[in-house]
N, C-alpha and C. Protein backbone atom coordinates (compact mmCIF):
# COMPACT_ATOMS: atom_id res chain seq x y z
N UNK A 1 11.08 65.40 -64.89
CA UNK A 1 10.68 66.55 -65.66
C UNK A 1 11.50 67.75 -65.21
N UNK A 2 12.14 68.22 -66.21
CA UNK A 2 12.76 69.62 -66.02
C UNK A 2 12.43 70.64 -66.50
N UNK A 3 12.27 72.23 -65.68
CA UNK A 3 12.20 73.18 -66.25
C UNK A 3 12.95 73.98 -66.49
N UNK A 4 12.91 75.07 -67.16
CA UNK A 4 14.03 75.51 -67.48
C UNK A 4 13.39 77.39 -67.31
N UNK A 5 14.20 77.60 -66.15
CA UNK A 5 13.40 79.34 -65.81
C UNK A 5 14.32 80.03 -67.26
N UNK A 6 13.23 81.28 -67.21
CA UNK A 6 13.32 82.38 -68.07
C UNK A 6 14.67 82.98 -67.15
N UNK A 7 15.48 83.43 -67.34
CA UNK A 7 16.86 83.72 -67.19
C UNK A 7 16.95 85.54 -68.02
N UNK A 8 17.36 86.21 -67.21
CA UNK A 8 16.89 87.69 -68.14
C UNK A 8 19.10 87.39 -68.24
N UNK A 9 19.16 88.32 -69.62
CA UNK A 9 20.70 88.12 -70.25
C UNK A 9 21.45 89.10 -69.62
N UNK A 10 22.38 88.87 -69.07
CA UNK A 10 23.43 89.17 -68.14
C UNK A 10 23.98 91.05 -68.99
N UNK A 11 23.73 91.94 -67.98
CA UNK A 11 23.79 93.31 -68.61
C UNK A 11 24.97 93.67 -67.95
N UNK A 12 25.44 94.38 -68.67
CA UNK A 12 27.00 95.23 -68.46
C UNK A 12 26.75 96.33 -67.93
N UNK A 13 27.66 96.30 -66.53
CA UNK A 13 27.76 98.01 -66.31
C UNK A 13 28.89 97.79 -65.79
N UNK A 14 29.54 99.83 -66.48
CA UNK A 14 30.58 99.69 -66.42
C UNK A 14 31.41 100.46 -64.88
N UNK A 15 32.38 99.85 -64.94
CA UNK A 15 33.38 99.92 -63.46
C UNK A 15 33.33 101.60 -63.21
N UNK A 16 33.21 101.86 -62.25
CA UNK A 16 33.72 103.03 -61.88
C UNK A 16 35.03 102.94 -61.61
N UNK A 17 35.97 104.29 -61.89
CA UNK A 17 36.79 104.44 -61.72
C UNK A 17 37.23 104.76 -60.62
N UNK A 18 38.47 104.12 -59.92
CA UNK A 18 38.95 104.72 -58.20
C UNK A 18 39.02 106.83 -58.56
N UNK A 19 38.80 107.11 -57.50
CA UNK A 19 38.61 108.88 -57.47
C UNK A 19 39.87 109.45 -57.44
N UNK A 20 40.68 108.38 -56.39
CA UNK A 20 42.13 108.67 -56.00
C UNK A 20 43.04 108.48 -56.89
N UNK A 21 42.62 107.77 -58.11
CA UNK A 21 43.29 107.67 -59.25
C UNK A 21 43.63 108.03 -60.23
N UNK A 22 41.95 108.99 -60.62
CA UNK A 22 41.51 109.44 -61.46
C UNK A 22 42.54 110.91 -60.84
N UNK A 23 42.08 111.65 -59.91
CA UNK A 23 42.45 113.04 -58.96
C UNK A 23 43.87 112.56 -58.34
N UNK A 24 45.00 112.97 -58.69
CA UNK A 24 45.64 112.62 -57.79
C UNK A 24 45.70 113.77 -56.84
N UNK A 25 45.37 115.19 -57.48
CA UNK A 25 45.41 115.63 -55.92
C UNK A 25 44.50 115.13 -54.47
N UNK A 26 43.74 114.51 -54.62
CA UNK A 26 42.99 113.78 -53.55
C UNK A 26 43.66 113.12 -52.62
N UNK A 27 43.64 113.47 -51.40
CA UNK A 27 44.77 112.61 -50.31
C UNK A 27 43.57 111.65 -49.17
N UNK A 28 44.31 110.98 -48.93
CA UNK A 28 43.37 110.26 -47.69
C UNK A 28 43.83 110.16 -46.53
N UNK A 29 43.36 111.00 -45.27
CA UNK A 29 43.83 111.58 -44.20
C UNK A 29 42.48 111.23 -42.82
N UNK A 30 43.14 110.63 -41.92
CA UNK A 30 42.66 110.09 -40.88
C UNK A 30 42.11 111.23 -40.29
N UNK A 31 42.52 112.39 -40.24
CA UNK A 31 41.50 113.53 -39.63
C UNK A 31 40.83 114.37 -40.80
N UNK A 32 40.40 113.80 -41.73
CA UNK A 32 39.18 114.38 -42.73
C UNK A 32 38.09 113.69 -42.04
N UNK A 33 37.44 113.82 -41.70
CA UNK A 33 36.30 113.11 -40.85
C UNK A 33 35.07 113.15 -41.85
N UNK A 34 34.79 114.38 -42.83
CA UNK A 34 33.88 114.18 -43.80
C UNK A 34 33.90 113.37 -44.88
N UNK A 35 35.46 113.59 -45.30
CA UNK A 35 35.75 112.88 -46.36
C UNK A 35 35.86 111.01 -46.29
N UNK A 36 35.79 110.57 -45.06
CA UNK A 36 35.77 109.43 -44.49
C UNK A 36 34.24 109.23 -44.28
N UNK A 37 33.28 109.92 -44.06
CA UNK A 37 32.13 109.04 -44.08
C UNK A 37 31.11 108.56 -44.95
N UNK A 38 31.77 109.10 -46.09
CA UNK A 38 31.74 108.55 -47.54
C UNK A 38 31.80 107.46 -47.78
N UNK A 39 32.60 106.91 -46.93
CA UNK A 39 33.23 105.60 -46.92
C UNK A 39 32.58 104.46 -46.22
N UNK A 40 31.67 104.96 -45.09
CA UNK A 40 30.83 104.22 -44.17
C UNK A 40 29.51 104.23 -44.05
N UNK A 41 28.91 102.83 -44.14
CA UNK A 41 27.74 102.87 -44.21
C UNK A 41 26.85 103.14 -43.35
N UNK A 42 25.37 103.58 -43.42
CA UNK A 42 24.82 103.42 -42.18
C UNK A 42 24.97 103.21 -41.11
N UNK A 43 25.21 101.97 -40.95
CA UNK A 43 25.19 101.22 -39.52
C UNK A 43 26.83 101.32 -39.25
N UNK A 44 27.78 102.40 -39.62
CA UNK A 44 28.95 102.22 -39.28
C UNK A 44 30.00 101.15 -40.13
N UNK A 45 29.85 100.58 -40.76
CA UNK A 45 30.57 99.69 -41.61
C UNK A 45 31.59 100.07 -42.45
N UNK A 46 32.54 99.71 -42.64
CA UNK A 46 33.38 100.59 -43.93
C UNK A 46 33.08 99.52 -45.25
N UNK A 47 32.72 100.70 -45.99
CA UNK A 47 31.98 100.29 -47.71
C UNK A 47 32.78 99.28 -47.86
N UNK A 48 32.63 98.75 -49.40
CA UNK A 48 33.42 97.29 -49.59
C UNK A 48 34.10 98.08 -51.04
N UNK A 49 35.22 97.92 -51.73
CA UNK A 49 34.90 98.21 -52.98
C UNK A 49 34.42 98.23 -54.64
N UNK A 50 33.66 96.98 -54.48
CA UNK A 50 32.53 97.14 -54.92
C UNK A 50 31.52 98.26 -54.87
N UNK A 51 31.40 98.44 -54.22
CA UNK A 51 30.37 99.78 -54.04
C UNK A 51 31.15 100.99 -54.37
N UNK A 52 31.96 101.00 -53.35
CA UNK A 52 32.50 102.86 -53.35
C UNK A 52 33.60 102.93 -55.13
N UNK A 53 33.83 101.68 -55.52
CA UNK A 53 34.50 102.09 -56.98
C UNK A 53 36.32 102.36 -56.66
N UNK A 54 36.55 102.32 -55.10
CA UNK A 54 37.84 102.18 -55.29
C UNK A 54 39.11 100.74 -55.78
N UNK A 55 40.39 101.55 -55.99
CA UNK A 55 41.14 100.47 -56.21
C UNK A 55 41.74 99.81 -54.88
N UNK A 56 42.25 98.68 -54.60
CA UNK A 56 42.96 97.71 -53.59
C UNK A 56 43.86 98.66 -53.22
N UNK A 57 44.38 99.38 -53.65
CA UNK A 57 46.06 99.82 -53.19
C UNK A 57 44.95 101.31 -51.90
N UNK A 58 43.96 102.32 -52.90
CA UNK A 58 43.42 103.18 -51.95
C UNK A 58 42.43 102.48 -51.32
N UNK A 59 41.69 101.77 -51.14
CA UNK A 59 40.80 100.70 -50.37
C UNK A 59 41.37 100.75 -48.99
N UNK A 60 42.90 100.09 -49.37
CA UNK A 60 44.05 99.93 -48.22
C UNK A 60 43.52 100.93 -47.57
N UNK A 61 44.35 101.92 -48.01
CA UNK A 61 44.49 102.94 -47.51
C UNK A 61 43.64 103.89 -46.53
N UNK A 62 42.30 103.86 -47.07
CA UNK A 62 41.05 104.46 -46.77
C UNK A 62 40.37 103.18 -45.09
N UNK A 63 40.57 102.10 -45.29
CA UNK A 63 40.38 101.55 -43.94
C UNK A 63 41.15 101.52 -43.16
N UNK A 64 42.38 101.77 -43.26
CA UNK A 64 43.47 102.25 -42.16
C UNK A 64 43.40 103.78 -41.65
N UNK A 65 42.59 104.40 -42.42
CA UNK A 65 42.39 105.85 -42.00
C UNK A 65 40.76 106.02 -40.88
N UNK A 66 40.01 105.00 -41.61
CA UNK A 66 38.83 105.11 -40.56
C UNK A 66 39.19 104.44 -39.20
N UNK A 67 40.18 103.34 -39.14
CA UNK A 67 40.35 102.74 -37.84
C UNK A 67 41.50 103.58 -37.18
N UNK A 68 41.88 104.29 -37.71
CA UNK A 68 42.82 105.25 -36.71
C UNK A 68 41.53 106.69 -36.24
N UNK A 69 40.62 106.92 -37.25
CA UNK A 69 39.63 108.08 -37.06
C UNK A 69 38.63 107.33 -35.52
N UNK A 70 38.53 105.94 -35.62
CA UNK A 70 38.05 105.68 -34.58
C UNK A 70 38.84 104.99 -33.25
N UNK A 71 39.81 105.31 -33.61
CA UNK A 71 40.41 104.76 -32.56
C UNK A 71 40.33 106.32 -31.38
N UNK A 72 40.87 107.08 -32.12
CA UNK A 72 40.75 108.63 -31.36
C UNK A 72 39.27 109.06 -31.36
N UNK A 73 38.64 108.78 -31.61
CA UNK A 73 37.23 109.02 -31.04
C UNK A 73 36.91 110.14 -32.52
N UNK A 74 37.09 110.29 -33.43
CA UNK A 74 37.25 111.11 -34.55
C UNK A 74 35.72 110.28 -35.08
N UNK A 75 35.46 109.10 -35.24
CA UNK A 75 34.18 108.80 -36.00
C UNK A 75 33.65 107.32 -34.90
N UNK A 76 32.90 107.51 -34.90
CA UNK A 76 32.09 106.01 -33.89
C UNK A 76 32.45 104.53 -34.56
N UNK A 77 32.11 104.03 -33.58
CA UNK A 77 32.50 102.39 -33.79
C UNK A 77 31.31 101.63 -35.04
N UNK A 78 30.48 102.25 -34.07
CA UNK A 78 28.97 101.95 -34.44
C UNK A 78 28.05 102.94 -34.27
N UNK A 79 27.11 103.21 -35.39
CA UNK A 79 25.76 104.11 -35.72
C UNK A 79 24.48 103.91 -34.92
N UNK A 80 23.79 104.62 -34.44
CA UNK A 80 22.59 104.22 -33.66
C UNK A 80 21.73 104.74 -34.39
């Protein structure tokens, strides 16, 4: 015997656009320390982009800027 679940129909939402794409004056700079924690979650994590809406090329970009921000002690490893 098989059932067959109620299944709700697959809804569209649409992509956000990368910011850095949209703005090109927008730069991404390892000592913006505000503009980088935008980027990190709670517990210290850097967003995925899925979430934050960026593209691969600034994605790049934006996690090479938090691991140089923490390498100099500019943002923590980890959140308490």
């Amino acid at each position: 015997m098989t059932y067959h679940s109620k299944e709700k129909p697959a809804v569209y939402v649409p992509r956000k656009g990368c910011r850095f794409c949209i703005d090109k004056d927008l730069k991404i700079d390892y000592k913006d320390v505000k503009g980088l924690q935008k980027f990190i979650s709670g517990y210290g994590r850097i967003e995925s982009r899925k979430r934050t809406g960026n593209c691969i090329k600034h994605q790049r970009k934006i996690a090479l800027a938090v691991k140089r921000a923490r390498i100099i002690a500019l943002l923590p490893f980890v959140n308490r």
